[in-house]
Protein backbone atom coordinates (compact mmCIF):
# COMPACT_ATOMS: atom_id res chain seq x y z
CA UNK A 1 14.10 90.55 -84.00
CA UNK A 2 14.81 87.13 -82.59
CA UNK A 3 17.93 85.26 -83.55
CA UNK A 4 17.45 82.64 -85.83
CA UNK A 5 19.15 80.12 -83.66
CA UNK A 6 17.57 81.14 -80.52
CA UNK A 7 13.87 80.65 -82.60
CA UNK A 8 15.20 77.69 -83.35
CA UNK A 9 15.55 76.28 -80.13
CA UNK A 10 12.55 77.55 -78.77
CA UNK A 11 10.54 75.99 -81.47
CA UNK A 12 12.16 72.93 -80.89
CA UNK A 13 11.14 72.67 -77.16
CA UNK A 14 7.59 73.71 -77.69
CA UNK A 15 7.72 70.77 -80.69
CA UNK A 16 8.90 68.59 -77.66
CA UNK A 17 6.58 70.28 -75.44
CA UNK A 18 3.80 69.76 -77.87
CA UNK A 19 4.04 65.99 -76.76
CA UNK A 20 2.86 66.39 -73.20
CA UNK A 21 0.08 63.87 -72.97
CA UNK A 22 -1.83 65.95 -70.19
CA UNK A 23 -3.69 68.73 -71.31
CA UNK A 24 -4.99 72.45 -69.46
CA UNK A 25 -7.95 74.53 -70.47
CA UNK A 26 -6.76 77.49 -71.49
CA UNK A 27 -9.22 80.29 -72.70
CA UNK A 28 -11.63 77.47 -73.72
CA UNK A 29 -8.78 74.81 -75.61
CA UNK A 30 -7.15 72.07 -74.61
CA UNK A 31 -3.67 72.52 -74.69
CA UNK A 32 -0.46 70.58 -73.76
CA UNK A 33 0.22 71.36 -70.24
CA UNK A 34 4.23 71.46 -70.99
CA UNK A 35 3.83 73.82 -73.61
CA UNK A 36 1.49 76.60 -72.24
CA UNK A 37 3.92 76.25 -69.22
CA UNK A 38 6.69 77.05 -71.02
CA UNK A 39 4.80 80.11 -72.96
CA UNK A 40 4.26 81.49 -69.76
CA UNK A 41 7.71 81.07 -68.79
CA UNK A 42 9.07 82.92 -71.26
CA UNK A 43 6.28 85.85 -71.45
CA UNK A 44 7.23 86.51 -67.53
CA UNK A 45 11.06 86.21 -68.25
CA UNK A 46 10.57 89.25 -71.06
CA UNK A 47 8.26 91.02 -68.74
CA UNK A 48 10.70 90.46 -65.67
CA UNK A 49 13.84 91.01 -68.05
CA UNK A 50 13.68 92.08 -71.41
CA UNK A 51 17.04 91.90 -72.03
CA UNK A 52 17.67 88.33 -70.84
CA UNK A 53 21.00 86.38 -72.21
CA UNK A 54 19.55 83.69 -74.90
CA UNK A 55 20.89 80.80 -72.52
CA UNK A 56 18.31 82.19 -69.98
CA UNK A 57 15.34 82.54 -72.51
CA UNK A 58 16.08 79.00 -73.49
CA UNK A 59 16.33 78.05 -69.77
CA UNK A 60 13.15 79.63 -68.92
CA UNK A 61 11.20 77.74 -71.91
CA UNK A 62 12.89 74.29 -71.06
CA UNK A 63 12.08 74.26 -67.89
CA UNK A 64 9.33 71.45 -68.08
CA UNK A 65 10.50 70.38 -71.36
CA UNK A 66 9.91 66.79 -71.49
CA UNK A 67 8.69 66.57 -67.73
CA UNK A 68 5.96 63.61 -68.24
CA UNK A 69 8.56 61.53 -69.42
CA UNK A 70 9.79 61.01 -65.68
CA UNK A 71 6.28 60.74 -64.07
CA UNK A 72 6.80 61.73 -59.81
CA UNK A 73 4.65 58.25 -59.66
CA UNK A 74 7.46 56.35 -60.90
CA UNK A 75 9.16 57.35 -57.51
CA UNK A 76 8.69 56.66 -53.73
CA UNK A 77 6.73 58.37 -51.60
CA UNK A 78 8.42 60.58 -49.56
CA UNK A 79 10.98 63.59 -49.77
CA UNK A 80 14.07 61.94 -50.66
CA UNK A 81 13.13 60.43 -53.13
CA UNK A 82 10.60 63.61 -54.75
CA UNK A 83 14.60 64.89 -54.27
CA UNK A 84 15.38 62.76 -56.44
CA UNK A 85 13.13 62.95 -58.81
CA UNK A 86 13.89 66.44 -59.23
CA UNK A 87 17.39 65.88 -59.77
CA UNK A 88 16.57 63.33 -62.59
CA UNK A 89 14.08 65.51 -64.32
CA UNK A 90 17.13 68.34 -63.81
CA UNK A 91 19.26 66.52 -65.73
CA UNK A 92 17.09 65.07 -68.32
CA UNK A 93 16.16 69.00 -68.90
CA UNK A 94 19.79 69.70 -69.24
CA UNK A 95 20.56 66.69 -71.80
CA UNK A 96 17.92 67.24 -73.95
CA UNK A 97 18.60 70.80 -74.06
CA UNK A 98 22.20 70.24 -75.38
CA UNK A 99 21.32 68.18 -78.36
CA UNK A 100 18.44 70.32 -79.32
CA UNK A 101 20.78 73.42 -78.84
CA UNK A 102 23.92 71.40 -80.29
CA UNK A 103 21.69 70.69 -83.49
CA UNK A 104 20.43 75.10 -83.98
CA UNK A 105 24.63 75.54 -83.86
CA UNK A 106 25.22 76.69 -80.35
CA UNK A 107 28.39 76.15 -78.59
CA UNK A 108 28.53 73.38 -75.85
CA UNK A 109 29.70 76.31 -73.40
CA UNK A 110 26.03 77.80 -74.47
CA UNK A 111 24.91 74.41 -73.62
CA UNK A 112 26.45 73.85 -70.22
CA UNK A 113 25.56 77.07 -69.28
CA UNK A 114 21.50 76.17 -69.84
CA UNK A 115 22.56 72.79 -67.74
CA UNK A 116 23.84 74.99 -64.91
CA UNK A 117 20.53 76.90 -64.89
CA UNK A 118 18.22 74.18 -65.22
CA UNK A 119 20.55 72.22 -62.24
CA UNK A 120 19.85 75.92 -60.53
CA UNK A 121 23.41 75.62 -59.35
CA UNK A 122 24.52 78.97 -57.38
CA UNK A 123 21.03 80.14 -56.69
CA UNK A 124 21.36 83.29 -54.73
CA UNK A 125 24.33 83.63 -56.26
CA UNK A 126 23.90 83.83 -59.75
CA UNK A 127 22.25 86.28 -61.23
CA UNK A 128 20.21 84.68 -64.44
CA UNK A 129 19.88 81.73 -61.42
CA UNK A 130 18.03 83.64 -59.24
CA UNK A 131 15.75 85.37 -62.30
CA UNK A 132 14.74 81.57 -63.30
CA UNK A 133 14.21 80.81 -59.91
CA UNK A 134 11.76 84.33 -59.71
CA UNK A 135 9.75 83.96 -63.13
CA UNK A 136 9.27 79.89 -62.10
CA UNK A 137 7.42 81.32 -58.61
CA UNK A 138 5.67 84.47 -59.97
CA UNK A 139 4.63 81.53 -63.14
CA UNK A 140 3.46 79.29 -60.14
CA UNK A 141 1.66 82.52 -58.40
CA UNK A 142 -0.05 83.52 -61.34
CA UNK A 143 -1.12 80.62 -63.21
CA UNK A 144 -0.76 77.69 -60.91
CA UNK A 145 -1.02 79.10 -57.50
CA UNK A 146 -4.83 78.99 -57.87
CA UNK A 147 -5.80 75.35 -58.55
CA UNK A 148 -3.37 74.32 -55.54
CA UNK A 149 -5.03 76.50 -53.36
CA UNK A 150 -8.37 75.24 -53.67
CA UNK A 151 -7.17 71.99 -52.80
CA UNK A 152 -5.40 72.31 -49.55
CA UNK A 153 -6.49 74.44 -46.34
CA UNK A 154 -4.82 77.18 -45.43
CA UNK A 155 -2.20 76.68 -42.88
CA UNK A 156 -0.62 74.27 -45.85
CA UNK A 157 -1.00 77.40 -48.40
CA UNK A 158 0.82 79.49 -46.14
CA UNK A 159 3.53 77.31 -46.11
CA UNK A 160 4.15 76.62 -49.40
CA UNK A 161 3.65 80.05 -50.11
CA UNK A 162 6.59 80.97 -47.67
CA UNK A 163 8.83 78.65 -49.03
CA UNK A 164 7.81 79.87 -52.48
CA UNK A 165 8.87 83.07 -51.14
CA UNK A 166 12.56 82.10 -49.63
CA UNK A 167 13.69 81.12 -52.98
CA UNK A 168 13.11 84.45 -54.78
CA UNK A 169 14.92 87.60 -54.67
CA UNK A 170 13.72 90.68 -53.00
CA UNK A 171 12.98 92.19 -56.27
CA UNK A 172 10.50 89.02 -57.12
CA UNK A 173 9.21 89.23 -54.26
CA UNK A 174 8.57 92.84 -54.97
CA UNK A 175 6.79 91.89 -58.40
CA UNK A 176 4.85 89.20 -56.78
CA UNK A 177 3.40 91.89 -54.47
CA UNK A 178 2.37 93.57 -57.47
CA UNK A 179 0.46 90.57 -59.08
CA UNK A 180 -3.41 90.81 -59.61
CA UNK A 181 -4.49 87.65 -57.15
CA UNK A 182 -8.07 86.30 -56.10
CA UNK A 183 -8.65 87.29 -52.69
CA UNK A 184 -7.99 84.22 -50.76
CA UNK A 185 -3.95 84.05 -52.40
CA UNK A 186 -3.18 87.40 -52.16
CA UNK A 187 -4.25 87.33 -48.62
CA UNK A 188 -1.98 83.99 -47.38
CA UNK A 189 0.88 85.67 -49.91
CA UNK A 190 0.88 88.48 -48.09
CA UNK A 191 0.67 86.64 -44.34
CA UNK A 192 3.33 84.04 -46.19
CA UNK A 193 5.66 87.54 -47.21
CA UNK A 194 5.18 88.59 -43.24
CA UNK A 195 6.39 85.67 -41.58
């Protein structure tokens, strides 16, 4: 049974979540694009690892939380600043996390250690770190991974697909393997995987 506080939260963020003005079709409804992201998030995480810490179940839910609020189009072209942009949305993720977590009665330790795994600080080198970092690319893979495909050839697939690849674990990239693909993906995943 879920902890009360940890239900908490997690309502909280898909009540936040709930908000995201652009919408996905999913089986037939329109729903929040935020929310169903977050879903997914944490249906891989208890797939991936059932017995995840709560600060890594509420990581993996807040991920996005809130992410329209800092639109990429309110930035620059270019990669510094989509660098920056990221580190923004990183923190706003973290600071809205420790109110909504402050308010359900966690401690602000529990709270800084969400910030550290939003931030992804010591990826590679911290364990829960390096799960986030696997259920956000096998989230992207499965869900995500399919509508960017069809809009970029495939020299540009491959690429993003290897880079997806360098930031996961071997053991992610042994579960990504393992994922049920259209033919096109699993075929530049698995030329990404070989370079």
């Amino acid at each position: 049974m879920m902890h009360t506080r940890l239900a908490t939260v997690l309502a909280a963020i898909d009540a936040a979540n709930g908000r995201d003005p652009v919408s996905v079709v999913v089986d037939g409804s329109q729903v929040p694009r935020a929310l169903i992201y977050g879903q997914r998030m944490s249906m891989v995480l208890a797939d991936y690892q059932p017995d995840a810490s709560e600060e890594l179940q509420i990581s993996a839910r807040a991920q996005h939380i809130e992410r329209w609020v800092i639109p990429r189009e309110s930035y620059p072209d270019g990669r510094i600043a989509y660098l920056k942009w990221r580190k923004d949305l990183q923190h706003h993720h973290a600071q809205r996390m420790a109110g909504i977590m402050g308010e359900a009665g966690y401690s602000p330790e529990a709270a800084l250690r969400v910030g550290s795994l939003l931030h992804k600080e010591r990826l590679k080198y911290d364990a829960e770190v390096q799960t986030l970092e696997d259920v956000i690319c096998l989230v992207f893979l499965q869900f995500e991974a399919p509508e960017f495909i069809a809009k970029h050839d495939d020299g540009k697939v491959r690429d993003i697909l290897a880079k997806t690849a360098r930031k996961m674990s071997p053991r992610g990239i042994a579960e990504a393997a393992k994922l049920t693909l259209d033919a096109r993906l699993q075929r530049l995943l698995s030329e990404a995987l070989a370079s």
